[in-house]
C-alpha atoms as a PDB file:
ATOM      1  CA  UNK A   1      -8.029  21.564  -0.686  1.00  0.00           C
ATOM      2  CA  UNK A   2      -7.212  20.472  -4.071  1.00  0.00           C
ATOM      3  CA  UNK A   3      -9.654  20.001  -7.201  1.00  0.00           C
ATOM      4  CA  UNK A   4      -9.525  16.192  -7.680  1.00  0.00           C
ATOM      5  CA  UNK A   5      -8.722  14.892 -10.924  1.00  0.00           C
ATOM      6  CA  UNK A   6      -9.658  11.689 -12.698  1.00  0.00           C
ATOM      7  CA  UNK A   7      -6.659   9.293 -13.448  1.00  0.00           C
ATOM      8  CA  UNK A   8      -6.553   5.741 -14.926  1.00  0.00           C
ATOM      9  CA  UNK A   9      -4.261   2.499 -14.155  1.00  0.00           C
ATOM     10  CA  UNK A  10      -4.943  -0.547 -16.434  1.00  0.00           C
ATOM     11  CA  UNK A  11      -4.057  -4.385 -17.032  1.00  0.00           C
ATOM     12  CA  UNK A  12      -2.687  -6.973 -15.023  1.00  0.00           C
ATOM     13  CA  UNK A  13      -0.345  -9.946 -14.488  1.00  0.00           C
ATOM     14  CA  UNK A  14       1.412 -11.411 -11.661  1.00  0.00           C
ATOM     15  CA  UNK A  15       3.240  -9.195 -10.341  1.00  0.00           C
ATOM     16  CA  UNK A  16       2.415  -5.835 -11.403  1.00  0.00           C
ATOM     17  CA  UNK A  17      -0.936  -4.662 -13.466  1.00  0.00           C
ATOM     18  CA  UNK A  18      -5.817  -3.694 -14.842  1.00  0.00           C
ATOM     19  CA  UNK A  19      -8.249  -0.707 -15.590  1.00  0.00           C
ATOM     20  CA  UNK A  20      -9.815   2.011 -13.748  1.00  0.00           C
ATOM     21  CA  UNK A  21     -10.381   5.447 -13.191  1.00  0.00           C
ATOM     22  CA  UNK A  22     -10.235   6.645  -9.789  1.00  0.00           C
ATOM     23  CA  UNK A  23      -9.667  10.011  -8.261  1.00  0.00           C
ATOM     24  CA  UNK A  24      -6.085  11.192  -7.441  1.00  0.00           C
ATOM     25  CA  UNK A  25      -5.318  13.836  -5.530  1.00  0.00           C
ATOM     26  CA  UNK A  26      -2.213  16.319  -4.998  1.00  0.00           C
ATOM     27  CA  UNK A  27      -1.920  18.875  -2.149  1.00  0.00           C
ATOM     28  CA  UNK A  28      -2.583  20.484   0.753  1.00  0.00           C
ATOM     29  CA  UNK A  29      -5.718  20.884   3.305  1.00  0.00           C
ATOM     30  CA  UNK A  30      -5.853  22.757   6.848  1.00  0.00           C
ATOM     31  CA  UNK A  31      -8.201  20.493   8.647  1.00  0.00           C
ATOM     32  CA  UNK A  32      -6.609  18.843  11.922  1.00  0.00           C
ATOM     33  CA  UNK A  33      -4.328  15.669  12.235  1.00  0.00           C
ATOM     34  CA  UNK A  34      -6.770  12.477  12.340  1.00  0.00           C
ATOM     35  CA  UNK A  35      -6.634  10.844  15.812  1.00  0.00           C
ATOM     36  CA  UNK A  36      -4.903   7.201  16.078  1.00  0.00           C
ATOM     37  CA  UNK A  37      -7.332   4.988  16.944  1.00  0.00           C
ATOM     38  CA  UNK A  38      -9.018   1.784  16.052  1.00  0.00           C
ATOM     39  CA  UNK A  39     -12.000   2.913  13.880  1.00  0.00           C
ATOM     40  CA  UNK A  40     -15.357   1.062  13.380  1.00  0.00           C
ATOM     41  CA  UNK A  41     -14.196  -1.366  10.850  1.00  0.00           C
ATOM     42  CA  UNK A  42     -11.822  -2.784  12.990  1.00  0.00           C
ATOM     43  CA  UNK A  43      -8.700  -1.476  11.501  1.00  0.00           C
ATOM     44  CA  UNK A  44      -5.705  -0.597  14.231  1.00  0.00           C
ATOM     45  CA  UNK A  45      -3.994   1.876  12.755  1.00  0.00           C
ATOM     46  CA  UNK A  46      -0.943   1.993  15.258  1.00  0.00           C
ATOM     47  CA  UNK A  47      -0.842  -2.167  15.095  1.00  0.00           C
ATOM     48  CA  UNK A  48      -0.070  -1.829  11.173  1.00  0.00           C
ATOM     49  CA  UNK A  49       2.538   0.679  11.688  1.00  0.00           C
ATOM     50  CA  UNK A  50       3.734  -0.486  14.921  1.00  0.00           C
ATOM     51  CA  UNK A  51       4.177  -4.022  12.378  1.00  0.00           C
ATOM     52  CA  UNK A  52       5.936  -1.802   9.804  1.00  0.00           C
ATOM     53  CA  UNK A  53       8.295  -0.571  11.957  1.00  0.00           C
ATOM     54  CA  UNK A  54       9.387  -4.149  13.544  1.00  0.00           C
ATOM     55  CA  UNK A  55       9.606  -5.491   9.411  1.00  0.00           C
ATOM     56  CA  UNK A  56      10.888  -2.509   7.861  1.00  0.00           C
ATOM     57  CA  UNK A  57      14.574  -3.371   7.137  1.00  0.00           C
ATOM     58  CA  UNK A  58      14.039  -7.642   7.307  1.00  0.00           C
ATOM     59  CA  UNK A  59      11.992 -10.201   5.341  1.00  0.00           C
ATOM     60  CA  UNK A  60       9.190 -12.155   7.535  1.00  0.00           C
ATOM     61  CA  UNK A  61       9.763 -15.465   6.545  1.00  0.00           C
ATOM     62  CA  UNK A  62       5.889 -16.478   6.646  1.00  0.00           C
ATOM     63  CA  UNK A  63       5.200 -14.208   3.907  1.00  0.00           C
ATOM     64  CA  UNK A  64       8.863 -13.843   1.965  1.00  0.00           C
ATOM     65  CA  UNK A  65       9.650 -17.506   1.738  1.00  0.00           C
ATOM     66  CA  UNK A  66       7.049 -17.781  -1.301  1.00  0.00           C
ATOM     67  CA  UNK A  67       9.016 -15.128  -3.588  1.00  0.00           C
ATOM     68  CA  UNK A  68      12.266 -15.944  -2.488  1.00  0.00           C
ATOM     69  CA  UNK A  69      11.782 -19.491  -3.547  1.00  0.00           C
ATOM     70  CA  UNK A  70      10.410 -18.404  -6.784  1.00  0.00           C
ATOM     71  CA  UNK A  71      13.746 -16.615  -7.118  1.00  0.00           C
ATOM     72  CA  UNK A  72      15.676 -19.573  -6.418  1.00  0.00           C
ATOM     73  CA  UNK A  73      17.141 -18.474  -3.013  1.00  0.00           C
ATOM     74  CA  UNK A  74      16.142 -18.399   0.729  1.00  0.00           C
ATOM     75  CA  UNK A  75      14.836 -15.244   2.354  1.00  0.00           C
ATOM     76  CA  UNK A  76      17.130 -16.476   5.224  1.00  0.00           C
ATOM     77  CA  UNK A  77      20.548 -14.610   2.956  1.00  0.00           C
ATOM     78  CA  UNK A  78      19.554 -10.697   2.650  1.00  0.00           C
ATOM     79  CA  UNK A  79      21.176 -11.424  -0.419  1.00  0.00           C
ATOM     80  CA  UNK A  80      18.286 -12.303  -1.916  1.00  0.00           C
ATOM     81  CA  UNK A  81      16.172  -9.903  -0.971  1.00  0.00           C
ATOM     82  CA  UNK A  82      16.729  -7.629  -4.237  1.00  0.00           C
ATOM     83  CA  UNK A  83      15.619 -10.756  -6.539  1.00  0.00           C
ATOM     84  CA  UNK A  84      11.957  -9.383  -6.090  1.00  0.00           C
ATOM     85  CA  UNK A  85      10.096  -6.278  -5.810  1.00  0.00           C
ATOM     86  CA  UNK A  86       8.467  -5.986  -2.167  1.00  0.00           C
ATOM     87  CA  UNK A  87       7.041  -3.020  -1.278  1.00  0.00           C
ATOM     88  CA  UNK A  88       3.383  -4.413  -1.490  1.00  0.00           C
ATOM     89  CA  UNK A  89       4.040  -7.568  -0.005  1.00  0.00           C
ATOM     90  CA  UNK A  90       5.284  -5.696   2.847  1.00  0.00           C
ATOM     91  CA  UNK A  91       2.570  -3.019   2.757  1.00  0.00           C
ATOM     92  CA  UNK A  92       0.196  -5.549   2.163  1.00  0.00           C
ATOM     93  CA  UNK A  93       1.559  -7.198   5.765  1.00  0.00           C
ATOM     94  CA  UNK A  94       1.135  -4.450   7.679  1.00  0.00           C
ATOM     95  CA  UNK A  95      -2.380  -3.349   6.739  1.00  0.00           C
ATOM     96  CA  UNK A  96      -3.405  -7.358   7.651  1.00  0.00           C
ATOM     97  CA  UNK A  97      -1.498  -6.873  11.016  1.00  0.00           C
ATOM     98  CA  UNK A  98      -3.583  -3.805  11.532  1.00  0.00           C
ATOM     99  CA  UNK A  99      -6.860  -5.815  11.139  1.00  0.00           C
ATOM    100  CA  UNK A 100      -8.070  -5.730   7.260  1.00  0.00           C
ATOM    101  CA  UNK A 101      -9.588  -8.980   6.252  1.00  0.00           C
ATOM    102  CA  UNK A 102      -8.830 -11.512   3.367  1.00  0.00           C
ATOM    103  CA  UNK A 103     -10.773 -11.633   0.375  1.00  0.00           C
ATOM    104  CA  UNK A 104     -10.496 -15.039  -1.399  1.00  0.00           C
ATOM    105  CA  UNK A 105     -12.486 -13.069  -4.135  1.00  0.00           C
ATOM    106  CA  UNK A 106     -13.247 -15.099  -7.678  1.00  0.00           C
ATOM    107  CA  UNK A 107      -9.433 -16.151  -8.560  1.00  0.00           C
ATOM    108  CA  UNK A 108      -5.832 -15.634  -7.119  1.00  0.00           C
ATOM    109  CA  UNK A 109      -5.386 -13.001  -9.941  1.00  0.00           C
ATOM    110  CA  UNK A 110      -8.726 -11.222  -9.569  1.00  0.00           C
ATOM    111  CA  UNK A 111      -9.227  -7.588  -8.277  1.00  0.00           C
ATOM    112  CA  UNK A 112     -11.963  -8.883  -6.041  1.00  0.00           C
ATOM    113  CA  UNK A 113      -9.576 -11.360  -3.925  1.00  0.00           C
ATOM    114  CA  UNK A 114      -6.085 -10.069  -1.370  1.00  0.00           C
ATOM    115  CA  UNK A 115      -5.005 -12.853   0.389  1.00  0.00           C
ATOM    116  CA  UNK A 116      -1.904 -14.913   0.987  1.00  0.00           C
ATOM    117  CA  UNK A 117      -2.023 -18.651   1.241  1.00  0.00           C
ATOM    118  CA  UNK A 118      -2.514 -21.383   1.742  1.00  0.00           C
ATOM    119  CA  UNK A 119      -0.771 -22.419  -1.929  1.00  0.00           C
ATOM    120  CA  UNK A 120      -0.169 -18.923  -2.799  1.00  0.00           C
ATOM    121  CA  UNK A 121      -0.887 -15.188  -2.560  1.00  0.00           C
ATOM    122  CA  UNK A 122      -3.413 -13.329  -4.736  1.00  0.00           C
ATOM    123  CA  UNK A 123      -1.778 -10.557  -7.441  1.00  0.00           C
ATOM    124  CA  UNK A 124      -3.520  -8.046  -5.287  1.00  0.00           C
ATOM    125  CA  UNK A 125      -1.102  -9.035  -2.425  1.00  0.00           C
ATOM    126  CA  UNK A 126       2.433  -8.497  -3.772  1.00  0.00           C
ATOM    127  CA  UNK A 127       1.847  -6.405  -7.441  1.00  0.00           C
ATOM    128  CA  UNK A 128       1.475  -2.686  -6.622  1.00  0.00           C
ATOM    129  CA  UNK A 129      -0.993  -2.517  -9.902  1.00  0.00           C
ATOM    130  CA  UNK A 130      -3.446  -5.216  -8.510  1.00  0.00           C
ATOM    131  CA  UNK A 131      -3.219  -3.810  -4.921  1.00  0.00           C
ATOM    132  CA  UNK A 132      -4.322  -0.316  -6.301  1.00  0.00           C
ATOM    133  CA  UNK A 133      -6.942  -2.337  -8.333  1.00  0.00           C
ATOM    134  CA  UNK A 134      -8.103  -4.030  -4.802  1.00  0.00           C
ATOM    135  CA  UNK A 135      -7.455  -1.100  -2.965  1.00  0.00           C
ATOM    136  CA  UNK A 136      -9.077   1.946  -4.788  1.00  0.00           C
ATOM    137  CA  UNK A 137     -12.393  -0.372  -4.942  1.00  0.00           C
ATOM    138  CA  UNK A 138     -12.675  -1.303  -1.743  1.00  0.00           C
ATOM    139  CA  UNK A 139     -11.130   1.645   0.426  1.00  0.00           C
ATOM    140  CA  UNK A 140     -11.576   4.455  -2.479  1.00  0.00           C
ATOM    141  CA  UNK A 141      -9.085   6.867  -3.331  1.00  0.00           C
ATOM    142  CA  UNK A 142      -8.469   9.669  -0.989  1.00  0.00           C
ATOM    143  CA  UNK A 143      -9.557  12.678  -1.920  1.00  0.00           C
ATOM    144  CA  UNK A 144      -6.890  15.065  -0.602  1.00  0.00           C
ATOM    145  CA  UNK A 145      -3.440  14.419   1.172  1.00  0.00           C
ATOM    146  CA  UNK A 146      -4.833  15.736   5.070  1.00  0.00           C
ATOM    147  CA  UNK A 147      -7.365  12.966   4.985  1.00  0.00           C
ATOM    148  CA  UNK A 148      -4.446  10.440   5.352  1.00  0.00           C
ATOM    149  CA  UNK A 149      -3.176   9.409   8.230  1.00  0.00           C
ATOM    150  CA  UNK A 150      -0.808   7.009   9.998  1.00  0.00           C
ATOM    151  CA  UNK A 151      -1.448   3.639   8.904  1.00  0.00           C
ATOM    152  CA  UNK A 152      -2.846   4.773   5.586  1.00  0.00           C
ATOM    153  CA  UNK A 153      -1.091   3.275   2.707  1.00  0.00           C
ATOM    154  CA  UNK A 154      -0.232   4.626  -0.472  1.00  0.00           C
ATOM    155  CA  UNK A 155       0.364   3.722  -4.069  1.00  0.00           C
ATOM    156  CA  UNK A 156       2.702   5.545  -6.953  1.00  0.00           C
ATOM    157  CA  UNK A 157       2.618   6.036 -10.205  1.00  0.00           C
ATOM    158  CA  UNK A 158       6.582   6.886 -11.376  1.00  0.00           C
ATOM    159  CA  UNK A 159       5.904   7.892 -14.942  1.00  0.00           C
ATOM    160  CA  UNK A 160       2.367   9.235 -14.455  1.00  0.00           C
ATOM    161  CA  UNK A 161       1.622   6.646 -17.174  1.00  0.00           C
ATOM    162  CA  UNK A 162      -1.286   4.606 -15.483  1.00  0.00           C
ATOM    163  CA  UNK A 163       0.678   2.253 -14.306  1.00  0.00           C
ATOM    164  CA  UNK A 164       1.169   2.091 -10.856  1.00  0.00           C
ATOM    165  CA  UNK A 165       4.544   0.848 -10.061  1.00  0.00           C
ATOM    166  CA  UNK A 166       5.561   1.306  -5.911  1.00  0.00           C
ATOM    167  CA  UNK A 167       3.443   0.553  -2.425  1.00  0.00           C
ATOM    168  CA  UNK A 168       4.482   2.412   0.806  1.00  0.00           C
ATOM    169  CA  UNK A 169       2.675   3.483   3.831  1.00  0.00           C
ATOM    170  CA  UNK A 170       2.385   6.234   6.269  1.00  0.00           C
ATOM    171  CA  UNK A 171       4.467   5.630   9.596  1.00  0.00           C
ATOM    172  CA  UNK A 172       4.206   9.104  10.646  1.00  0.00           C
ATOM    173  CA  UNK A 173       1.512  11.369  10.200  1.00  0.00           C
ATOM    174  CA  UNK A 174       2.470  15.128  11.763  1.00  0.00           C
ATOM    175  CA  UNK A 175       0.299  17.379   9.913  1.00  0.00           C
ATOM    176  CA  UNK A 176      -1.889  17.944   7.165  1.00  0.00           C
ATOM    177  CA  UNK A 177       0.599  18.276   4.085  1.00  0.00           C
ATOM    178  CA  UNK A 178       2.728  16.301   1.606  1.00  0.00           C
ATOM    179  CA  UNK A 179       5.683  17.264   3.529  1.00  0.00           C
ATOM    180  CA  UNK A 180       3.682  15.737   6.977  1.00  0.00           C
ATOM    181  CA  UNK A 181       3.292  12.131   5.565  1.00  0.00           C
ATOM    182  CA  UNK A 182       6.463   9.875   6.274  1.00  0.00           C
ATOM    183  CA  UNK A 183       6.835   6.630   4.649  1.00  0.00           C
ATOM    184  CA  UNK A 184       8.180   3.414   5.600  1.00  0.00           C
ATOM    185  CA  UNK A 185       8.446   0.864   2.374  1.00  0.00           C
ATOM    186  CA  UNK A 186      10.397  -1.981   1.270  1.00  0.00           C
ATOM    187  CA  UNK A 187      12.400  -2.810  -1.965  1.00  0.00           C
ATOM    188  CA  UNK A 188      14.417   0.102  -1.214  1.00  0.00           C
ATOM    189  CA  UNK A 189      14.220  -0.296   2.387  1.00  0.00           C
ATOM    190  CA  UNK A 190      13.180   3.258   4.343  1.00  0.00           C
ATOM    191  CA  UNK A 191      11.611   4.063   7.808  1.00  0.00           C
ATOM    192  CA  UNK A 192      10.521   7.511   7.671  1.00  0.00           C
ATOM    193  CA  UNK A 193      13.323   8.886   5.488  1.00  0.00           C
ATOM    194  CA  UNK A 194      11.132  10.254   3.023  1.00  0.00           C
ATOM    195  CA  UNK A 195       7.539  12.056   2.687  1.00  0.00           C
ATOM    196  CA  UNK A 196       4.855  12.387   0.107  1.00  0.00           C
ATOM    197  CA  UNK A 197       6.298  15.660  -0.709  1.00  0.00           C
ATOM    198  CA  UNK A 198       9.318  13.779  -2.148  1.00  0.00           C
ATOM    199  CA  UNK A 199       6.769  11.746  -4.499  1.00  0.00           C
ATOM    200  CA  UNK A 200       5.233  15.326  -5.556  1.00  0.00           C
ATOM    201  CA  UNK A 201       8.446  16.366  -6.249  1.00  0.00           C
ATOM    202  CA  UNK A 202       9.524  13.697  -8.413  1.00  0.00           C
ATOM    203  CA  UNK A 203       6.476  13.937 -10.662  1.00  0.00           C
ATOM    204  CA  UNK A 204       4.785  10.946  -9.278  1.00  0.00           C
ATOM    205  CA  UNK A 205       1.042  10.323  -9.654  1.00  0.00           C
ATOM    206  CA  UNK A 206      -0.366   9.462  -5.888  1.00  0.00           C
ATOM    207  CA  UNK A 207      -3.163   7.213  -4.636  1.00  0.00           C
ATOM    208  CA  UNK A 208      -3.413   6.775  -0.964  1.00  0.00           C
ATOM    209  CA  UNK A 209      -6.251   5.064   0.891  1.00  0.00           C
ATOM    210  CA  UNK A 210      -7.659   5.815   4.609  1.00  0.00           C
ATOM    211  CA  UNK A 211      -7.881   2.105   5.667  1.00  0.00           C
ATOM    212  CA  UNK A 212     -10.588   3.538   8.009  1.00  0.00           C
ATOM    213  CA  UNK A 213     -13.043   3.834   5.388  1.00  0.00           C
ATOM    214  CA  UNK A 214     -12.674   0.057   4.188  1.00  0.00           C
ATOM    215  CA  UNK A 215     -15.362  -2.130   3.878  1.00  0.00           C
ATOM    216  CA  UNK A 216     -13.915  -5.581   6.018  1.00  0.00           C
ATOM    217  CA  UNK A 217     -15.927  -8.028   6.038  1.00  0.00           C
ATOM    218  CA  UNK A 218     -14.285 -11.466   4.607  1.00  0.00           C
ATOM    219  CA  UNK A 219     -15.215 -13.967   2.529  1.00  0.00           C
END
């Protein structure tokens, strides 16, 4: 298992960015692959991926339509589907399908709230910054790659910089290294084409979270 190391994201705005240090983590481990079940806070693992899977390369309208009219097009025309970023969106989607609870937290831009609707979603729903702000609070940070598992999502940090920039999550879990951890994300729509390993590889910082650990309870 890996020494963990401190690492800091910061600020915030609407669709991307705040502060904190939380632990990141980089390699390997030889305990065995987690089971897939539904764990004790209620989270269904195989429901969120399952939901990942069905989404993976289309927009779902109920959750789309508000950035694609922001853009000035309709989420109907794939077209318009590169006018946004939407890898957290998406990941954020999949994690509710599996069974994680809205926070209506203090304010739609607050750290404290991940929600979408009625009027709008919170940051913490669509800006990979804010959902690793949510996220790393209320899950934690993982503290090695072979404590994630399928269902498990993931943030990265391109430029190592502290600002977190992409959302994905874990589809496929077949073992307990980088190269065992498939992804399925949007923007760049993939299912499973790449691991974590590729992330390592490309000098990306990692955060993941085991959605198992959670605390949901909504308010």
């Amino acid at each position: 298992m890996p020494s963990d190391a401190p690492s800091t994201a910061p600020s915030t705005d609407n669709n991307e960015t705040t502060t904190s240090s939380e632990t990141n983590f980089d390699s390997f481990a030889t305990d065995e692959v987690s089971p897939l079940a539904t764990s004790a806070n209620g989270y269904d693992n195989i429901a969120a991926r399952d939901y990942a899977y069905s989404w993976w390369n289309k927009r779902n309208p109920t959750y789309s339509t508000y950035y694609a009219e922001k853009e000035g097009c309709n989420v109907a025309n794939s077209s318009c589907w590169s006018k946004w970023n939407d890898c957290t969106n998406f990941v954020s989607q999949a994690i509710y399908a599996g069974g994680m609870k809205f926070r209506t937290g203090s304010h739609v831009t607050a750290d404290d709230a991940w929600k979408f609707g009625p009027l709008m979603p919170t940051h913490t729903w669509g800006g990979a910054q804010n959902f690793y702000k949510h996220w790393s609070q209320r899950a934690g940070v993982a503290s090695s790659v072979a404590a994630l598992q399928t269902g498990d999502a993931v943030n990265a940090d391109f430029g190592a910089d502290g600002h977190v920039d992409h959302t994905a999550i874990i589809t496929k879990n077949t073992g307990n290294n980088n190269n065992n951890k498939f992804l399925t994300q949007h923007t760049t729509d993939k299912k499973e084409t790449s691991t974590l390993q590729d992330w390592y590889t490309a000098g990306y910082k990692v955060y993941g979270y085991e959605m198992d650990k959670a605390t949901n309870t909504g308010n």
